[in-house]
N, C-alpha and C. Protein backbone atom coordinates (compact mmCIF):
# COMPACT_ATOMS: atom_id res chain seq x y z
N UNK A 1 -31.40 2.25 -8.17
CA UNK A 1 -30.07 2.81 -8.26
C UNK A 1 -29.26 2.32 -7.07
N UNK A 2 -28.28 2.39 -7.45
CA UNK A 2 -26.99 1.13 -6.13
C UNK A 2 -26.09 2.20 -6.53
N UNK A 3 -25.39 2.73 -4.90
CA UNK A 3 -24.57 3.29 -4.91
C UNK A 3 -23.20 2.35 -4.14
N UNK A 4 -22.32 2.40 -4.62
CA UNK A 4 -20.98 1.16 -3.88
C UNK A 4 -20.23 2.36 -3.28
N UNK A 5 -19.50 1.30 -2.58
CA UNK A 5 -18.48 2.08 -1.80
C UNK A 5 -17.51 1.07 -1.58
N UNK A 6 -15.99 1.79 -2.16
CA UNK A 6 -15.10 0.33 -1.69
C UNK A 6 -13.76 1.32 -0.90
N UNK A 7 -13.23 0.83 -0.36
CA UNK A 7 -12.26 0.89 1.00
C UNK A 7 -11.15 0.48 0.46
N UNK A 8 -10.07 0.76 0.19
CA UNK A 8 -8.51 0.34 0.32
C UNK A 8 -7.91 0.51 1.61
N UNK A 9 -7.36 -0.70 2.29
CA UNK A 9 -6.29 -0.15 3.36
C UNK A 9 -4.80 -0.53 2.32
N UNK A 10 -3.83 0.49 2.42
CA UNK A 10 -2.72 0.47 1.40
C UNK A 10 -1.71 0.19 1.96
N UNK A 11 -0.60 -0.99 2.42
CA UNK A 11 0.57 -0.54 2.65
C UNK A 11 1.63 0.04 1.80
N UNK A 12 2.36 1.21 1.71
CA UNK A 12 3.47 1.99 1.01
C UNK A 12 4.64 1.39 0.94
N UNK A 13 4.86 0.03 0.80
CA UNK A 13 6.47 -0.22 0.83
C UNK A 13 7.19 0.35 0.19
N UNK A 14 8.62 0.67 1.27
CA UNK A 14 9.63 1.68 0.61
C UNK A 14 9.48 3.15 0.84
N UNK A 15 8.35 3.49 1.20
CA UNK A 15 8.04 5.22 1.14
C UNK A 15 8.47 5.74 2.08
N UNK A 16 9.74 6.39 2.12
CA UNK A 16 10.08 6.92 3.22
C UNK A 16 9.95 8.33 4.05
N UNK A 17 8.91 8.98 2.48
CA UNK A 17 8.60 10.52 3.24
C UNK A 17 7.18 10.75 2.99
N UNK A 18 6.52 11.38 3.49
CA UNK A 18 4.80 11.95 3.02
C UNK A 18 5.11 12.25 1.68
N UNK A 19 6.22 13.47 0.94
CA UNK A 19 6.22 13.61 -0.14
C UNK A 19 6.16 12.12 -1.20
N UNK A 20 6.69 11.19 -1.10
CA UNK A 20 6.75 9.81 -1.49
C UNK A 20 5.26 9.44 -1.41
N UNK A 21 4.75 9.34 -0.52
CA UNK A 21 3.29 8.78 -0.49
C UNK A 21 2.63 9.55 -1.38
N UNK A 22 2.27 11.13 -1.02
CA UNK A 22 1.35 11.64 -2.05
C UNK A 22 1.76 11.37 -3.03
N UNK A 23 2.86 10.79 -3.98
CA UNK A 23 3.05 10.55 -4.91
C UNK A 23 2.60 9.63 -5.47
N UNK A 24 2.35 8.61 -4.56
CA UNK A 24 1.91 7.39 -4.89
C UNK A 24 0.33 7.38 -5.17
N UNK A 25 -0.26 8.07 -4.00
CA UNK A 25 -1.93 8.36 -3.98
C UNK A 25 -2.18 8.87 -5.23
N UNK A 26 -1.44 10.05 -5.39
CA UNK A 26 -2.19 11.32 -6.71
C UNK A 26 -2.17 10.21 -7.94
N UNK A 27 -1.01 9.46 -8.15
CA UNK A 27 -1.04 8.42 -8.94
C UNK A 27 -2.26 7.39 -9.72
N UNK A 28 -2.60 7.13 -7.95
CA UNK A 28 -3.90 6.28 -8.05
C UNK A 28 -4.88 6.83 -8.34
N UNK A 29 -5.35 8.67 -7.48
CA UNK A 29 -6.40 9.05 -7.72
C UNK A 29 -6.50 9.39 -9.18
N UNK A 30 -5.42 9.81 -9.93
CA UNK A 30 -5.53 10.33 -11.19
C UNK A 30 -5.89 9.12 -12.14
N UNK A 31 -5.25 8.24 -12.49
CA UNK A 31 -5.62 6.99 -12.82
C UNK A 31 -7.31 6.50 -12.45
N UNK A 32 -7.60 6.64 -11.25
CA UNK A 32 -9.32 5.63 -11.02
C UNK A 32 -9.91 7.21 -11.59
N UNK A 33 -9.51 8.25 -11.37
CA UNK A 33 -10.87 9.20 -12.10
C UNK A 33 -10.54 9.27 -13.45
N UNK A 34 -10.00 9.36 -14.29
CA UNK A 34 -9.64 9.34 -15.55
C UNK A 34 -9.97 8.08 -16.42
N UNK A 35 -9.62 6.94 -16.08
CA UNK A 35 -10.04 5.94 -16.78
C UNK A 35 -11.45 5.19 -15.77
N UNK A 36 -11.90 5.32 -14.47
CA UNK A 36 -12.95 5.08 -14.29
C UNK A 36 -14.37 6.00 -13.87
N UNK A 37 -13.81 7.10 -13.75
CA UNK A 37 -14.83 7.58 -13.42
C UNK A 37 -15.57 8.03 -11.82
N UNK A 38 -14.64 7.93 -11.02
CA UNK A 38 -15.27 7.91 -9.93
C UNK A 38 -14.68 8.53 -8.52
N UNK A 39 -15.35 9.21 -7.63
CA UNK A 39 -15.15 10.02 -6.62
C UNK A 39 -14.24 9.29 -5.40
N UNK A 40 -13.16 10.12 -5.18
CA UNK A 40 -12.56 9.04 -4.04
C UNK A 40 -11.97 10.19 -2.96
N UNK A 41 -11.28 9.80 -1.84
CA UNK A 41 -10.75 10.49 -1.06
C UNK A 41 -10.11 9.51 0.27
N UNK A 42 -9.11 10.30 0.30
CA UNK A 42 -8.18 9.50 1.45
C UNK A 42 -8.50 9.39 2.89
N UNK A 43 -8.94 8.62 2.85
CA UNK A 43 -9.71 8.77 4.63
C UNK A 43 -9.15 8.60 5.97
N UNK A 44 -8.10 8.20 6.07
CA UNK A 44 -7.40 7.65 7.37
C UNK A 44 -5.75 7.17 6.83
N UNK A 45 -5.20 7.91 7.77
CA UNK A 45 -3.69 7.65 7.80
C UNK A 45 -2.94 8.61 7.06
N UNK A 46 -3.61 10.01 7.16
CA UNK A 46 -3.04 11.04 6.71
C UNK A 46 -1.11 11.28 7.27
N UNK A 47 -1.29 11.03 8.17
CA UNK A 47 0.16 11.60 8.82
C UNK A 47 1.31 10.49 8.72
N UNK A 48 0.94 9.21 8.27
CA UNK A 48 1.63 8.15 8.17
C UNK A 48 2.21 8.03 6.47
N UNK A 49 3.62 7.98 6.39
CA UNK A 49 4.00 7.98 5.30
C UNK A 49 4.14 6.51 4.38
N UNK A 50 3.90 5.31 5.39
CA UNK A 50 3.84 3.94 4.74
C UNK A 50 2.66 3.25 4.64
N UNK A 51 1.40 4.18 4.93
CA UNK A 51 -0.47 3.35 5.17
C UNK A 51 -0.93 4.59 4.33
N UNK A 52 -1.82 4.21 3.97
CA UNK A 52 -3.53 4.40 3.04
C UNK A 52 -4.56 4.40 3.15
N UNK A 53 -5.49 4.74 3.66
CA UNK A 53 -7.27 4.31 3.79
C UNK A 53 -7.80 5.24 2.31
N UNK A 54 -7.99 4.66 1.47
CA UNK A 54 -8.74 5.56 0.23
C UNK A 54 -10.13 4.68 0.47
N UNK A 55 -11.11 5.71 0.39
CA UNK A 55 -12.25 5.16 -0.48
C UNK A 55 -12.54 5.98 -1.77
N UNK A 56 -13.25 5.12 -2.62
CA UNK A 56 -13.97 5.22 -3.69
C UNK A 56 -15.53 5.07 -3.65
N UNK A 57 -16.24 5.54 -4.49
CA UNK A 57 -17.45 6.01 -4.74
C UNK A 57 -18.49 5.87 -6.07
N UNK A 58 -19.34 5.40 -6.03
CA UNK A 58 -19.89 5.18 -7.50
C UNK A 58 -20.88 4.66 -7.61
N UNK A 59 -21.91 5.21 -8.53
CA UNK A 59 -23.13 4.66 -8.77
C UNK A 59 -23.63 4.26 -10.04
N UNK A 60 -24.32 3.32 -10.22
CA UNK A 60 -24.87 2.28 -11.11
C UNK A 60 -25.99 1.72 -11.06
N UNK A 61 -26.99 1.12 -11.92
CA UNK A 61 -28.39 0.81 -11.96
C UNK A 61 -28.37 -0.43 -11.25
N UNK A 62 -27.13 -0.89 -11.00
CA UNK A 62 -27.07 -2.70 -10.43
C UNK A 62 -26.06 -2.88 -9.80
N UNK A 63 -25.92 -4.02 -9.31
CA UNK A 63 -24.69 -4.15 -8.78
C UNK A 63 -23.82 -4.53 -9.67
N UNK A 64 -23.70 -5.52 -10.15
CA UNK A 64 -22.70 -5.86 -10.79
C UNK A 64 -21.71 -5.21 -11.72
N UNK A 65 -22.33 -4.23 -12.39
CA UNK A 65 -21.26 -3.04 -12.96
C UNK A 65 -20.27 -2.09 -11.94
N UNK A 66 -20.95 -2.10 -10.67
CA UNK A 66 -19.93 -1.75 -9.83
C UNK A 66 -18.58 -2.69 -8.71
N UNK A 67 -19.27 -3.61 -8.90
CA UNK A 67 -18.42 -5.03 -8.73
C UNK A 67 -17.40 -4.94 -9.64
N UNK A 68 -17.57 -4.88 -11.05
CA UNK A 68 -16.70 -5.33 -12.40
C UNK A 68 -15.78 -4.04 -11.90
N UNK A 69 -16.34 -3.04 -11.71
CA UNK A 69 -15.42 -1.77 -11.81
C UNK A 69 -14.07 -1.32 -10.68
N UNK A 70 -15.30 -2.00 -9.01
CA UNK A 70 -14.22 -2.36 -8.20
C UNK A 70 -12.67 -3.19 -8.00
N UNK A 71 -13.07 -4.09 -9.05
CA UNK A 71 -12.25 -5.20 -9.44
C UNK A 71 -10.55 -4.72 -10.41
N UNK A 72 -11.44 -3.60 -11.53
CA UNK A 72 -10.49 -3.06 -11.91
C UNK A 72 -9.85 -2.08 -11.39
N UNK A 73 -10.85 -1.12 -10.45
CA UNK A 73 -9.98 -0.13 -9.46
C UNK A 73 -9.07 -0.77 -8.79
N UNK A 74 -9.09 -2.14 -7.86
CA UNK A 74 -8.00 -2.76 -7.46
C UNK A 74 -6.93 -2.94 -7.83
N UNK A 75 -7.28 -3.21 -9.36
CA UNK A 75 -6.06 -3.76 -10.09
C UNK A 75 -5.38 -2.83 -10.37
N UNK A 76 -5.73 -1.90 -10.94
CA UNK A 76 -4.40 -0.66 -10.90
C UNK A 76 -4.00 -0.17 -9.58
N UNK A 77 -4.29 -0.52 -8.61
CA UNK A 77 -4.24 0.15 -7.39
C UNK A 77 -3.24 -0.91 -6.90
N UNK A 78 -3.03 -2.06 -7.31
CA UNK A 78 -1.81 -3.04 -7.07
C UNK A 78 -1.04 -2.69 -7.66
N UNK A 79 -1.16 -2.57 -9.04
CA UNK A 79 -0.06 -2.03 -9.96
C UNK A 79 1.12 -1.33 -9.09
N UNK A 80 0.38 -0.01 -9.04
CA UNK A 80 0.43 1.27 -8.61
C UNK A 80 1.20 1.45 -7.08
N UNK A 81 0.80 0.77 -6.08
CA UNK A 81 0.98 0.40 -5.00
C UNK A 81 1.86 -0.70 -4.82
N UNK A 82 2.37 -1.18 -5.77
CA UNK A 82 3.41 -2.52 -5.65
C UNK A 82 2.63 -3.94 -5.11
N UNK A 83 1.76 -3.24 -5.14
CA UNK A 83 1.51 -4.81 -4.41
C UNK A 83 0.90 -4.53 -3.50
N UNK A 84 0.93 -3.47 -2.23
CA UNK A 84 0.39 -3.30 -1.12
C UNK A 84 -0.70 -3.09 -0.70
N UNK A 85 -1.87 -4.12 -1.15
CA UNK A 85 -3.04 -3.60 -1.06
C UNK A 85 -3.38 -4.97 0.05
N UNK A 86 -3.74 -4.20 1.68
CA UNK A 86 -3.77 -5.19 2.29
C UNK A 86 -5.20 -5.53 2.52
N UNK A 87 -5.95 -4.72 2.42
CA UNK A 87 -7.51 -5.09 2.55
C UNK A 87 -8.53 -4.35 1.90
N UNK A 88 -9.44 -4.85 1.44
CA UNK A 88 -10.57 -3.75 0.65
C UNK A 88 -11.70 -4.28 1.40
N UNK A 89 -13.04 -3.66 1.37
CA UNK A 89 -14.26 -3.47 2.04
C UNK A 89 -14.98 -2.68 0.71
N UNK A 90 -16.26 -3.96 0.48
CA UNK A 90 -16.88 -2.78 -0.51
C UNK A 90 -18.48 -2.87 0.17
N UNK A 91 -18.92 -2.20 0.21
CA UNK A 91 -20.26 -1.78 0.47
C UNK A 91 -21.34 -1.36 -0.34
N UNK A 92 -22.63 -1.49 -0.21
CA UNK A 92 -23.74 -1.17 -1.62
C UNK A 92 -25.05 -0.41 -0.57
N UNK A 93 -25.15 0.35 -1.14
CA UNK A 93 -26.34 0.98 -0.41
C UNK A 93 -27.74 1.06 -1.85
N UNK A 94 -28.84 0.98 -1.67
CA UNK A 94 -30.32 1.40 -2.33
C UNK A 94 -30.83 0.25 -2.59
């Protein structure tokens, strides 16, 4: 069993208030748990209304199904984010 872990750092272009940002996050989180399935939470840059640190969470018998899945969490997460997705980090633990 392989558990992943992937990292968004987000820039918010345009967001000029916290209310604006959570808008943007709940967006994303609702979207990756609904159509993927998987545990996330905002880790760093709570008080900043134009940055992001989300991770995501998820386990699978292999890697590669969580690769495929990371790939698509990104992609709505560009969507979603305009574009501002300045770095990801994914990690595999078992």
């Amino acid at each position: 069993m392989r558990v992943g872990l992937l990292v968004l750092e987000i820039f918010l272009h345009g967001c000029t208030s916290l209310k604006e940002k959570r808008r943007v996050i709940r967006a994303i989180r609702d979207r990756s748990r609904h159509r993927h399935n998987v545990a996330l939470a905002e880790v760093d840059h709570q008080d900043l209304h134009q940055r992001a640190k989300l991770a995501f969470v998820s386990v699978a018998s292999r890697r590669a199904p969580l690769d495929q899945l990371f790939d698509r969490i990104v992609e709505d997460a560009e969507e979603l984010a305009h574009g501002g997705i300045e770095e990801t980090v994914r990690e595999f633990f078992g």
